[in-house]
N, C-alpha and C. Protein backbone atom coordinates (compact mmCIF):
# COMPACT_ATOMS: atom_id res chain seq x y z
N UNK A 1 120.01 164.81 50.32
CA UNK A 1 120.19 163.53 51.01
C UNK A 1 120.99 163.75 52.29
N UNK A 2 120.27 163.02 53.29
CA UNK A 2 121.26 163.51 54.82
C UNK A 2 122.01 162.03 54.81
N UNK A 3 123.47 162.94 55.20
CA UNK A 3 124.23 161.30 55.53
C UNK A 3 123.77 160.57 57.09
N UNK A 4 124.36 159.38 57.13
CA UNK A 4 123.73 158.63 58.08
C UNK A 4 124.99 157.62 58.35
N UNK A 5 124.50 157.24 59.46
CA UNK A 5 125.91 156.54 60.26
C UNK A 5 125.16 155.81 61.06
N UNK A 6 125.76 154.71 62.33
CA UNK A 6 124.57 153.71 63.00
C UNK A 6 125.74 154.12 64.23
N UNK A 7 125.23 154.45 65.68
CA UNK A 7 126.10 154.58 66.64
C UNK A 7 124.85 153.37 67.74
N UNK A 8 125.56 152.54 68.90
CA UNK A 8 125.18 152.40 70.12
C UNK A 8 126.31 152.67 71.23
N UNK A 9 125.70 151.39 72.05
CA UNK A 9 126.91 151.76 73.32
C UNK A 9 127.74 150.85 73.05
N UNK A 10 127.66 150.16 71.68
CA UNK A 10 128.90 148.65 71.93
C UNK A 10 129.49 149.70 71.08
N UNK A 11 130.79 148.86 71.14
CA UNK A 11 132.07 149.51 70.05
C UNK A 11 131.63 149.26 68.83
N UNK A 12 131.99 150.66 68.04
CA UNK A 12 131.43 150.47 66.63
C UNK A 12 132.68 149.74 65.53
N UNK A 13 131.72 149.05 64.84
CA UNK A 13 131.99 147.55 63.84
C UNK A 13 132.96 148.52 62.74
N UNK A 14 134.22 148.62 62.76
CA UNK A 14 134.62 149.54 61.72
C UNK A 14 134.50 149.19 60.04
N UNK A 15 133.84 150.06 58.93
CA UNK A 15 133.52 149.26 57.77
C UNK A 15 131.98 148.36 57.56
N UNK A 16 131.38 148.34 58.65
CA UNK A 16 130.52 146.92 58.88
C UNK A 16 129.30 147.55 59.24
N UNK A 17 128.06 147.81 58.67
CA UNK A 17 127.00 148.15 59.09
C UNK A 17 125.82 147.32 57.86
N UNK A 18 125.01 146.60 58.75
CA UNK A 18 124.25 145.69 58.48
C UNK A 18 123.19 146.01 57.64
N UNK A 19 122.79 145.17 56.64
CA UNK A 19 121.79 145.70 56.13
C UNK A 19 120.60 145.89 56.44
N UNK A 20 120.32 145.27 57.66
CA UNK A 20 118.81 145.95 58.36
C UNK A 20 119.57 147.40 58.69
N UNK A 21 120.61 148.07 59.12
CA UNK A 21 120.70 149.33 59.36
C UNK A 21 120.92 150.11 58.11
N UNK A 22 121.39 149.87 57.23
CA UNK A 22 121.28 150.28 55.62
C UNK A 22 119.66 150.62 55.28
N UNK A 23 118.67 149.65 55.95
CA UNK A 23 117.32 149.69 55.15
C UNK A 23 116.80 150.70 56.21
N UNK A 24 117.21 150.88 57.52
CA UNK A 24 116.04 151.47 58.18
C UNK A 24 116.28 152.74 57.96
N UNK A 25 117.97 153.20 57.52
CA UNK A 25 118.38 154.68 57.62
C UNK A 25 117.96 155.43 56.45
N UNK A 26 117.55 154.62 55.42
CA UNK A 26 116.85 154.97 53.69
C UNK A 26 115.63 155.26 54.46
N UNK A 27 114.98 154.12 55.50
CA UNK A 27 113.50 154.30 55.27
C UNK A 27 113.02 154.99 56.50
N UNK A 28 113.78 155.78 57.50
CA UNK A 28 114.14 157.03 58.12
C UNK A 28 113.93 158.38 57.51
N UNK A 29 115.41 158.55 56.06
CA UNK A 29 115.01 159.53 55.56
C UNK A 29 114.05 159.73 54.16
N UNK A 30 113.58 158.57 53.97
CA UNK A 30 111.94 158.55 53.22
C UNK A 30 110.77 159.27 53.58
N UNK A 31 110.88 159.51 55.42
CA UNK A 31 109.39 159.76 56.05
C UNK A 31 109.96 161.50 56.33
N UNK A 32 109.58 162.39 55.34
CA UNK A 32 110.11 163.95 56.08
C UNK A 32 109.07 164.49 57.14
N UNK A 33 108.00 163.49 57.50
CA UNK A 33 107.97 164.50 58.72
C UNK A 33 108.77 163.39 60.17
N UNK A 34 109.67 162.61 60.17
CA UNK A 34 110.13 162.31 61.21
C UNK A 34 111.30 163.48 61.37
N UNK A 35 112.09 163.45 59.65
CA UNK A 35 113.24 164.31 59.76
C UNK A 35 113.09 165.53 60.32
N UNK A 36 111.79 166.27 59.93
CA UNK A 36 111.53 167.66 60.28
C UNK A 36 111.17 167.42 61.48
N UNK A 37 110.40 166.74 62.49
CA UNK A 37 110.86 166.65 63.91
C UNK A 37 111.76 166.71 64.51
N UNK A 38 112.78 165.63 63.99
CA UNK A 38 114.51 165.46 64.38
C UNK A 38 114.40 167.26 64.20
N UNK A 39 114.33 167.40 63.13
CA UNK A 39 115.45 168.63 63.41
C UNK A 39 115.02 170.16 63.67
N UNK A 40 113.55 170.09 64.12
CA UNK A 40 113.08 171.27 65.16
C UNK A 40 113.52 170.64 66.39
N UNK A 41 113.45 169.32 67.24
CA UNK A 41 113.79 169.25 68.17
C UNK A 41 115.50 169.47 68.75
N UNK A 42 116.26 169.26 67.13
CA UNK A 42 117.46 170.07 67.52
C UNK A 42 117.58 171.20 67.73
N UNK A 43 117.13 172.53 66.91
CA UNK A 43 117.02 173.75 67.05
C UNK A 43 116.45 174.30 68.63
N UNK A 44 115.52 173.61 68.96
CA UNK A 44 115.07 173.54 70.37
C UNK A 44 116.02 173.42 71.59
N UNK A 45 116.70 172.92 71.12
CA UNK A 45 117.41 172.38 71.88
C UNK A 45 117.49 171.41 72.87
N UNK A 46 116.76 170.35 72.47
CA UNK A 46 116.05 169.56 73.15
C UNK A 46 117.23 168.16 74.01
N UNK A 47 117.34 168.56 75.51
CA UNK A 47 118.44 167.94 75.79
C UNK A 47 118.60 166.20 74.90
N UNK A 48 119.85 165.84 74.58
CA UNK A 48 120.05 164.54 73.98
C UNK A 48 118.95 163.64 73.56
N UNK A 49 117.80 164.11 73.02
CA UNK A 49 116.60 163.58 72.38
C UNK A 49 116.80 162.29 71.50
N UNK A 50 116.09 161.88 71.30
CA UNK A 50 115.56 160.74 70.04
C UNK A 50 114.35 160.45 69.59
N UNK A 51 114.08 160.31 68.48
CA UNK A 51 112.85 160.02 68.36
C UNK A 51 112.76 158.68 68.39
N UNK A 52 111.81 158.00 68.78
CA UNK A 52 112.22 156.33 68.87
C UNK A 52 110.99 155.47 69.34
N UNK A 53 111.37 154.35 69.16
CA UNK A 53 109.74 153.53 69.60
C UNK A 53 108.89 152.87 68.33
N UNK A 54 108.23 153.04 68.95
CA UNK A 54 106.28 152.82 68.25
C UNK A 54 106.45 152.93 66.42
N UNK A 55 106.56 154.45 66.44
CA UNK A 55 106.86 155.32 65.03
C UNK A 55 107.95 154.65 64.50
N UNK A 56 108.92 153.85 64.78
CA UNK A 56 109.91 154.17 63.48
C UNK A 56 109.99 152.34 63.57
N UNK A 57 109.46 151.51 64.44
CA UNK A 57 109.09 150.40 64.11
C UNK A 57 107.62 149.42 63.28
N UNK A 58 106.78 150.95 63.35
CA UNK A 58 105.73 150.87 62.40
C UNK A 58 106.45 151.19 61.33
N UNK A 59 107.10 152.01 61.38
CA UNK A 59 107.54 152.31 59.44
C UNK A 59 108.38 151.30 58.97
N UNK A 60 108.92 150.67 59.95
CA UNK A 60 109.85 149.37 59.43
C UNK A 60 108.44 148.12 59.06
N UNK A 61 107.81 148.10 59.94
CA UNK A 61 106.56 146.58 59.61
C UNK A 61 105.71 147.26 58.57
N UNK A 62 105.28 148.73 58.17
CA UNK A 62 104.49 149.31 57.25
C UNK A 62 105.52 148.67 55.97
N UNK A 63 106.69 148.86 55.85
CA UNK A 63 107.53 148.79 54.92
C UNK A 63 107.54 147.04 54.41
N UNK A 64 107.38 146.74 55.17
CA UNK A 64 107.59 145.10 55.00
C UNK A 64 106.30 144.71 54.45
N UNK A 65 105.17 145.18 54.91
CA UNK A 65 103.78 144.97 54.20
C UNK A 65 103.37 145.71 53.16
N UNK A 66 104.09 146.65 52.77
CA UNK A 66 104.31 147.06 51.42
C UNK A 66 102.86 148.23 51.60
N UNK A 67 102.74 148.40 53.16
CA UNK A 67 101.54 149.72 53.56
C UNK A 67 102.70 150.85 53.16
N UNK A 68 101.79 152.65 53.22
CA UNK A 68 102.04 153.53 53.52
C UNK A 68 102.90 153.51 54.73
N UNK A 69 104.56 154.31 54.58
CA UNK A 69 104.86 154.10 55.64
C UNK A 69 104.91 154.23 56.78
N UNK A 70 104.03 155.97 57.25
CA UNK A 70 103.03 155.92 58.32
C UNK A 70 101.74 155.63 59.02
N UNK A 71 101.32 154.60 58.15
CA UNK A 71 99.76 153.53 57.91
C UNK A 71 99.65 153.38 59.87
N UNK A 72 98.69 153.65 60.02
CA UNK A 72 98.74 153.39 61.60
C UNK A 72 99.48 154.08 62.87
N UNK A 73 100.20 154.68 62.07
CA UNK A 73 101.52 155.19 63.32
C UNK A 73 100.46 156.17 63.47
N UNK A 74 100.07 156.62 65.22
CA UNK A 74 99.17 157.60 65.67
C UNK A 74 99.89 158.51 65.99
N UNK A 75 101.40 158.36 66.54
CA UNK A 75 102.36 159.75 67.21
C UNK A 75 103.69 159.53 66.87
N UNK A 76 104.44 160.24 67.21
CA UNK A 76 105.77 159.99 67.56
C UNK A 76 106.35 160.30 68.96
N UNK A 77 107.10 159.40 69.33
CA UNK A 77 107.86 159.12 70.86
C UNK A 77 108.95 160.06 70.75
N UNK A 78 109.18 161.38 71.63
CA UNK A 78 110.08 162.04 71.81
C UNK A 78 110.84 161.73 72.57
N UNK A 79 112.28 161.41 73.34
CA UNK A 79 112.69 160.98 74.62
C UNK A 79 113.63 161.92 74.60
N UNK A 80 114.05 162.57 76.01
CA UNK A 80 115.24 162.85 76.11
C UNK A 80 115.21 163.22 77.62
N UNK A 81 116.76 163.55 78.35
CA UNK A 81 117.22 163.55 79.61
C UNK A 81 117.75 165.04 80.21
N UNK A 82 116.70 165.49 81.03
CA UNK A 82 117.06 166.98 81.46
C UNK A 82 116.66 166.65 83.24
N UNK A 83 118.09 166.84 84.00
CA UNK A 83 117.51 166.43 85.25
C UNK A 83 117.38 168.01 86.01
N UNK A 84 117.24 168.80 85.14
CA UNK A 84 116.84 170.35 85.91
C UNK A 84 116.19 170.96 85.09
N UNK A 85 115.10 170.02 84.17
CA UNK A 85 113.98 170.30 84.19
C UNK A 85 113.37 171.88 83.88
N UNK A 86 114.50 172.55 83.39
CA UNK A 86 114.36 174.08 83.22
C UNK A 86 112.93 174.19 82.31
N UNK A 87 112.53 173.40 81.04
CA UNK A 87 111.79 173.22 80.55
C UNK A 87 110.74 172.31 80.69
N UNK A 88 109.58 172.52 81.43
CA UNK A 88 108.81 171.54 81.11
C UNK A 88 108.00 170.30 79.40
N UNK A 89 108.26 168.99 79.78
CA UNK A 89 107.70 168.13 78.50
C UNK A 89 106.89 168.79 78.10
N UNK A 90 105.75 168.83 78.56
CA UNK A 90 104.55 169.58 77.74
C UNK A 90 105.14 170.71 77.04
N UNK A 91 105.72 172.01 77.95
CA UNK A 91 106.31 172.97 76.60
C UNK A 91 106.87 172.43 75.63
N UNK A 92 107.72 171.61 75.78
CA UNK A 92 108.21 170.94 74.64
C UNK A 92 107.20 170.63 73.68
N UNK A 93 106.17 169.46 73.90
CA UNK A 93 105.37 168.91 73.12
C UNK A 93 104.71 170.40 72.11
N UNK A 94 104.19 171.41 73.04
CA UNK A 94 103.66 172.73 72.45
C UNK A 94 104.26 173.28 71.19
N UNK A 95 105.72 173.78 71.74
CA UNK A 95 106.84 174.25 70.86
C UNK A 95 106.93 173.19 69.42
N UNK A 96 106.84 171.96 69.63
CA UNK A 96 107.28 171.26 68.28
C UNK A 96 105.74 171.47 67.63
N UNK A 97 104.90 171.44 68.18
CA UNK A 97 103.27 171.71 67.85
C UNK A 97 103.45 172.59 66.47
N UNK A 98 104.23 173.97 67.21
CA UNK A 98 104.23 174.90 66.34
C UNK A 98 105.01 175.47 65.59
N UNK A 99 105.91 174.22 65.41
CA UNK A 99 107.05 174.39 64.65
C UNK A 99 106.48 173.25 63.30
N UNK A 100 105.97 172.04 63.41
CA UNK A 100 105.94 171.32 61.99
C UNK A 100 105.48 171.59 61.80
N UNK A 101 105.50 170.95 60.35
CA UNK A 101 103.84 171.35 59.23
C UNK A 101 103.46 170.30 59.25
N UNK A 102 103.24 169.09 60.12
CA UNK A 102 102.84 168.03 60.07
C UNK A 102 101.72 168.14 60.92
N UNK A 103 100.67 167.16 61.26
CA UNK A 103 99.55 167.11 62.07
C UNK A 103 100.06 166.11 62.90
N UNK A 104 101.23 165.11 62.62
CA UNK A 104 100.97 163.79 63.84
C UNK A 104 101.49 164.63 64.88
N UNK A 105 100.86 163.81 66.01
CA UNK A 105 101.44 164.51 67.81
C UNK A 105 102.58 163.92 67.77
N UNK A 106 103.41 164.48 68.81
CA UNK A 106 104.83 164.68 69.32
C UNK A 106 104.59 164.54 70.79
N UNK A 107 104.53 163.14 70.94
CA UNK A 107 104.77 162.90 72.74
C UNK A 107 106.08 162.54 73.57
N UNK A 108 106.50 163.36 74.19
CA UNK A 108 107.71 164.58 74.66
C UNK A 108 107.37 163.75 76.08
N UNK A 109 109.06 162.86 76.26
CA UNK A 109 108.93 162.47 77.42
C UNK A 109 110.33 162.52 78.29
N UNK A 110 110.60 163.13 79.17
CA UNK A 110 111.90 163.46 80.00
C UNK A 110 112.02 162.31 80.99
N UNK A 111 113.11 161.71 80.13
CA UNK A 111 113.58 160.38 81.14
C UNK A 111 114.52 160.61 82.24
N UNK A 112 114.52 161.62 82.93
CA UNK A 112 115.20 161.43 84.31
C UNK A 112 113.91 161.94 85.21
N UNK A 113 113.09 161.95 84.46
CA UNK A 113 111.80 161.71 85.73
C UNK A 113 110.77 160.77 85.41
N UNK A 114 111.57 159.89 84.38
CA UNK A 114 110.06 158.72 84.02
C UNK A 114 110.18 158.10 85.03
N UNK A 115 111.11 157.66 86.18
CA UNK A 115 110.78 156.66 87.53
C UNK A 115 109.22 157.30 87.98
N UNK A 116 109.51 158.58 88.28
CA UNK A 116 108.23 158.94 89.38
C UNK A 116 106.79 158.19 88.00
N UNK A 117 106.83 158.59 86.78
CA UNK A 117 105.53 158.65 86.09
C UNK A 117 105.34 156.69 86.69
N UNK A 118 106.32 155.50 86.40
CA UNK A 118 106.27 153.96 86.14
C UNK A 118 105.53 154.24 87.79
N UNK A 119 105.79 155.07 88.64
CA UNK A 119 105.70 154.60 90.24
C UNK A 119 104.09 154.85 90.47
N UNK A 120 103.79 155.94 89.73
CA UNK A 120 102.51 156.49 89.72
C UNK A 120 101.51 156.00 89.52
N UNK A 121 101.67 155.82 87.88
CA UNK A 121 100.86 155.30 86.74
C UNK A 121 100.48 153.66 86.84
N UNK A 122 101.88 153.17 87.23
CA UNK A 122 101.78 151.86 86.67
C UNK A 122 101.89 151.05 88.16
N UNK A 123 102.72 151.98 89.36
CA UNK A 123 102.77 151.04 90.45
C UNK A 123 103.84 150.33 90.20
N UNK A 124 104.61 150.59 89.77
CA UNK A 124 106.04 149.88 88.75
C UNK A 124 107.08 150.54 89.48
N UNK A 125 108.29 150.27 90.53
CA UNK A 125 109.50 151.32 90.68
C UNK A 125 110.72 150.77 89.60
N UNK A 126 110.83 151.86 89.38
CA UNK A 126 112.45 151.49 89.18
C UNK A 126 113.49 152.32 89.35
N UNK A 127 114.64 151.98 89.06
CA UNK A 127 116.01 152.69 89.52
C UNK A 127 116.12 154.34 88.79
N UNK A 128 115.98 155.44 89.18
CA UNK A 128 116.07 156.35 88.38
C UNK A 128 117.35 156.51 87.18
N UNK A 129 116.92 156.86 86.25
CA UNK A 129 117.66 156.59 84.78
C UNK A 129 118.51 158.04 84.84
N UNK A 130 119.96 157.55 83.95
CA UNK A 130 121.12 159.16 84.03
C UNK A 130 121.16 159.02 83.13
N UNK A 131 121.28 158.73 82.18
CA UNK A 131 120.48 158.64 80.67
C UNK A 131 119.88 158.33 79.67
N UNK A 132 119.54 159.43 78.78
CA UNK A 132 118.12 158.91 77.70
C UNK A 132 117.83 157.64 77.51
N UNK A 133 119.41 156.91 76.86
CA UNK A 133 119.24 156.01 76.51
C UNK A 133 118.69 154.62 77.79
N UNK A 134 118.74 154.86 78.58
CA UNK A 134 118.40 153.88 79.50
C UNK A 134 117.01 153.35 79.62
N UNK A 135 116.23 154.78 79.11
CA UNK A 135 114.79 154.73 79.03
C UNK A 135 114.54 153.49 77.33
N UNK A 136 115.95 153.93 76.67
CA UNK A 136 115.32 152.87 75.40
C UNK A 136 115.40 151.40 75.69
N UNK A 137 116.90 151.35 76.54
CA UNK A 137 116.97 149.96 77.03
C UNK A 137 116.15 149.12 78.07
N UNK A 138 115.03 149.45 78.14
CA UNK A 138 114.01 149.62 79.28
C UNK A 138 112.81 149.23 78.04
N UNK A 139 112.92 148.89 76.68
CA UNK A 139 111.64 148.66 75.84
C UNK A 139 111.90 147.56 75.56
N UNK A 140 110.61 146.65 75.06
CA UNK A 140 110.75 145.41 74.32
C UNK A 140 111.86 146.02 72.87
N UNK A 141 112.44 144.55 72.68
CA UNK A 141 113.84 144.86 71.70
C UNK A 141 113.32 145.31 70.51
N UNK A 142 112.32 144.89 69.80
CA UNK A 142 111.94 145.32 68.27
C UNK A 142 111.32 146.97 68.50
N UNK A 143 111.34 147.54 69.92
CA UNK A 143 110.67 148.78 70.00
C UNK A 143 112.17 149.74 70.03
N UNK A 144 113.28 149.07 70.66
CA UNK A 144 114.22 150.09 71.41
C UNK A 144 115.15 150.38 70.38
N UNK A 145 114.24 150.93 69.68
CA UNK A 145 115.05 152.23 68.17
C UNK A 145 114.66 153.35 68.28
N UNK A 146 116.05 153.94 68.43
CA UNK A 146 115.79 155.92 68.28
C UNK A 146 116.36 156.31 67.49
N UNK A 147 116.29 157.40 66.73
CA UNK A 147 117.66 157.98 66.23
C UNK A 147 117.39 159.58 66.54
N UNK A 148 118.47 160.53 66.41
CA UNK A 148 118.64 161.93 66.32
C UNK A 148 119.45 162.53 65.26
N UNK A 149 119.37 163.55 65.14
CA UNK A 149 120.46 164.08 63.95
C UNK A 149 121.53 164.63 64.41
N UNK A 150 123.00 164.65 64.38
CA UNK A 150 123.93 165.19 65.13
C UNK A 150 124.05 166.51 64.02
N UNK A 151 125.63 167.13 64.94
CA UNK A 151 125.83 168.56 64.73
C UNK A 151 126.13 168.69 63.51
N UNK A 152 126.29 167.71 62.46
CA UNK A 152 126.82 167.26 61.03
C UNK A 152 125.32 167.19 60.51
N UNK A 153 124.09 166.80 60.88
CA UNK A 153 122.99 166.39 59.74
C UNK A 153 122.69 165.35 59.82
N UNK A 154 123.30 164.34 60.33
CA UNK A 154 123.66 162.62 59.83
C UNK A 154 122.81 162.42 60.73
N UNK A 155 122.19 161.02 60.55
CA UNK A 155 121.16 160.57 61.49
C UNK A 155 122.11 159.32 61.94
N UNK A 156 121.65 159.00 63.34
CA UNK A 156 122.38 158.35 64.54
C UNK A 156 121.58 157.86 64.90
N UNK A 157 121.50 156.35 64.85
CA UNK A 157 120.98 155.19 65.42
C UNK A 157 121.10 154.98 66.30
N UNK A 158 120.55 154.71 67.63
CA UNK A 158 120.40 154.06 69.04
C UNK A 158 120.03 152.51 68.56
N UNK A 159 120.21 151.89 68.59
CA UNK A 159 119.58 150.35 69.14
C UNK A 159 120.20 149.62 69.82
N UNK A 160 120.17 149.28 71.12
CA UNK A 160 120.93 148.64 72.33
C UNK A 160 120.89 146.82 71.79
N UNK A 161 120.35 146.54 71.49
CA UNK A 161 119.59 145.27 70.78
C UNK A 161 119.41 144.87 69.50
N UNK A 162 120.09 145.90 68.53
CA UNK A 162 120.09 145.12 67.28
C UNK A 162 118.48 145.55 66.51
N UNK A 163 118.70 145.24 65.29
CA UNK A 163 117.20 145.82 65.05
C UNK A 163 116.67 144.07 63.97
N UNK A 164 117.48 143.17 63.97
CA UNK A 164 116.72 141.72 64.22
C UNK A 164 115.24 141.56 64.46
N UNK A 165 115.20 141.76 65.69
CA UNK A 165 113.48 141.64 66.46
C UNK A 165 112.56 142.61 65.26
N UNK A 166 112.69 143.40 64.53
CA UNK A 166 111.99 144.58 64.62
C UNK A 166 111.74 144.12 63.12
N UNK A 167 112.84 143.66 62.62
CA UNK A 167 112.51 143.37 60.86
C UNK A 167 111.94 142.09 60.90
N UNK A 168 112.09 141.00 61.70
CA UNK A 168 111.38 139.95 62.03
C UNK A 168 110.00 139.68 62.65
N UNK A 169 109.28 141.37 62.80
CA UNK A 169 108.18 141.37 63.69
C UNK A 169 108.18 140.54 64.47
N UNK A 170 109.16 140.34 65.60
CA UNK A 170 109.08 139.17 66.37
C UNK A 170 109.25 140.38 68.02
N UNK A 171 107.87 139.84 68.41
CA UNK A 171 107.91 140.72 70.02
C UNK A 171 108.65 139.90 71.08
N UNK A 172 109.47 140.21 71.90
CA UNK A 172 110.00 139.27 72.84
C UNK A 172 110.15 140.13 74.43
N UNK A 173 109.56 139.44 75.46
CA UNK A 173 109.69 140.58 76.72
C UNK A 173 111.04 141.06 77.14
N UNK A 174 111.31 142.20 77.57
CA UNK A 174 112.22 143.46 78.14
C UNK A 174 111.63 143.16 79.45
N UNK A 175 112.47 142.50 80.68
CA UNK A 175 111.84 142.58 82.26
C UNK A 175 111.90 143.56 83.08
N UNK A 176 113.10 144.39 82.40
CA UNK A 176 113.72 145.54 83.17
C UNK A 176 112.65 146.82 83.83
N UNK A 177 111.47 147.32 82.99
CA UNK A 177 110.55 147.77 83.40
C UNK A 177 108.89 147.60 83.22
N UNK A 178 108.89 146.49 83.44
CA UNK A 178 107.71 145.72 83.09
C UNK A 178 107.17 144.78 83.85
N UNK A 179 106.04 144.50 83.71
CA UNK A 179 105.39 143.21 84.28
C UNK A 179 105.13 142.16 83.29
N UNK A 180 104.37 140.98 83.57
CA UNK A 180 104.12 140.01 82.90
C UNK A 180 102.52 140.98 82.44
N UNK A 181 101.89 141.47 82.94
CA UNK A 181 100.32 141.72 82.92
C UNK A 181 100.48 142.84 81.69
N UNK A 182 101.36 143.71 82.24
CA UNK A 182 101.52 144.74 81.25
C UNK A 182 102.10 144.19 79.53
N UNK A 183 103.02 143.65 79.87
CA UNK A 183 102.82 142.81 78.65
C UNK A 183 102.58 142.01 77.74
N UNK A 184 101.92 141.37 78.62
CA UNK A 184 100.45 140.34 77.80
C UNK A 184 99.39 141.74 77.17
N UNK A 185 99.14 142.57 78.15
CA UNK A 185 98.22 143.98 77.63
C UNK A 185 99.12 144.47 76.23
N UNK A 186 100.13 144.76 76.11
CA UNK A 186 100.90 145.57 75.12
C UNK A 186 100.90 144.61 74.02
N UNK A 187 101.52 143.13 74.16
CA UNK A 187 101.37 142.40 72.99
C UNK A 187 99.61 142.09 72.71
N UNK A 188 98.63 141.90 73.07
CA UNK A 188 97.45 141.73 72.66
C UNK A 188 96.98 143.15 71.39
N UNK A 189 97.74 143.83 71.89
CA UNK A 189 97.38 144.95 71.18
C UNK A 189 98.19 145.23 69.70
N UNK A 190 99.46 144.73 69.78
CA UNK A 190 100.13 144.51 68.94
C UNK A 190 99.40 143.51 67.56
N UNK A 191 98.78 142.30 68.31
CA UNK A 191 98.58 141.29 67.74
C UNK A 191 97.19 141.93 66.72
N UNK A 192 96.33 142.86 67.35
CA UNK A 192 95.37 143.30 66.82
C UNK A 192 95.23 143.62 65.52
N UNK A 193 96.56 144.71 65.93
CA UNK A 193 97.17 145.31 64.87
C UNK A 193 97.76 145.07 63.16
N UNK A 194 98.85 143.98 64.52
CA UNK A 194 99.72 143.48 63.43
C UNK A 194 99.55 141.77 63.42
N UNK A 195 98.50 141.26 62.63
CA UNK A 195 98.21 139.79 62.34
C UNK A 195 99.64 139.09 62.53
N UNK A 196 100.56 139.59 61.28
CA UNK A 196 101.76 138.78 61.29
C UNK A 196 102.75 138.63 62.36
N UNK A 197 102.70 139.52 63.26
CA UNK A 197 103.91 139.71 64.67
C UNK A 197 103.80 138.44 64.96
N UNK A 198 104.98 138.19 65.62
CA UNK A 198 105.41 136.67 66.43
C UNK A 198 105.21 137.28 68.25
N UNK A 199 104.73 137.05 68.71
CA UNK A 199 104.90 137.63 70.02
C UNK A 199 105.45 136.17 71.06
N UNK A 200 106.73 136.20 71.67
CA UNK A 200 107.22 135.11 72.28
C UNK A 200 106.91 135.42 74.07
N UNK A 201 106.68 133.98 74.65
CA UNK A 201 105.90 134.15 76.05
C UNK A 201 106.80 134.78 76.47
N UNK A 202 106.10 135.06 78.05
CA UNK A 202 106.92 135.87 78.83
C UNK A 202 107.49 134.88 79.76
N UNK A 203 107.63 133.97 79.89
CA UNK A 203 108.45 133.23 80.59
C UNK A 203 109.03 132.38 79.76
């Protein structure tokens, strides 16, 4: 059993950790191929990583519908912050390739150069990010969950936002790097998915 602890950027609640963070850190270390990611991407050395997103808020709504708890999840969201780039993402993505024994992909994304990808891709600027976490605070709230394993084992919660939205399947817009278009596109897709989600307007 790996111990587990809940860290963000607010001051931590001494004694006090909620039971949505009680349920997600059981149902974290339930799924061993997230753990065995976490912890080739430590050995890697993968600057201040998280795994976070998509993956570990499907296993929270899989869990609630009483699905398999990777039912649908197609990848997992790698993030982390290297602004000298010594390693390229893709090696990364490669290296974890051939390190699990798992088949899901590992999409490996270096947030001190996601400005250029939003400017590119999407026609989107924004302020270049100094760290990882900025890229999480930059997601709709029921998405912006990461965690990593520190130098102890213990898994470490990111959520800038509480994880509320996420056990409530309730989608609500993040403006910070987004449009209205893009996320009418992202929640339609959600809705596909997930019948029960609440998705709240964007204005």
């Amino acid at each position: 059993m790996l111990h587990t602890c809940y860290w963000s950027d607010q001051p931590m609640r001494v004694n006090q950790v909620t039971v949505y963070e009680k349920q997600l850190l059981q149902l974290i270390e339930s799924v061993p191929e997230l753990i065995e990611t976490a912890r080739v991407a430590a050995v890697l050395g993968i600057s201040n990583y998280y795994l976070a997103g998509g993956a570990i808020t499907q296993v929270i709504w899989n869990h609630i519908d009483g699905q398999p708890l990777l039912s649908r999840v197609k990848d997992f969201d790698l993030v982390y912050f290297d602004q000298t780039q010594a390693v390229e993402q893709s090696e990364y993505e490669q290296q974890l390739v051939e390190r699990v024994s798992h088949n899901i992909p590992v999409d490996v994304k270096n947030q001190a150069t996601i400005h250029q990808v939003y400017a590119k891709k999407l026609g989107f600027k924004i302020t270049p990010y100094t760290r990882v976490e900025q890229g999480i605070d930059s997601w709709l709230s029921a998405f912006a969950i990461g965690f990593r394993l520190d130098e102890f084992n213990r898994v470490r919660l990111y959520a800038p936002y509480g994880l509320e939205d996420a056990f409530y399947m309730r989608i609500k817009p993040n403006k910070l790097a987004m449009s209205k278009r893009s996320y009418q596109s992202m929640t339609e897709s959600y809705r596909a998915r997930w019948p029960n989600v609440q998705v709240m307007e964007w204005d």
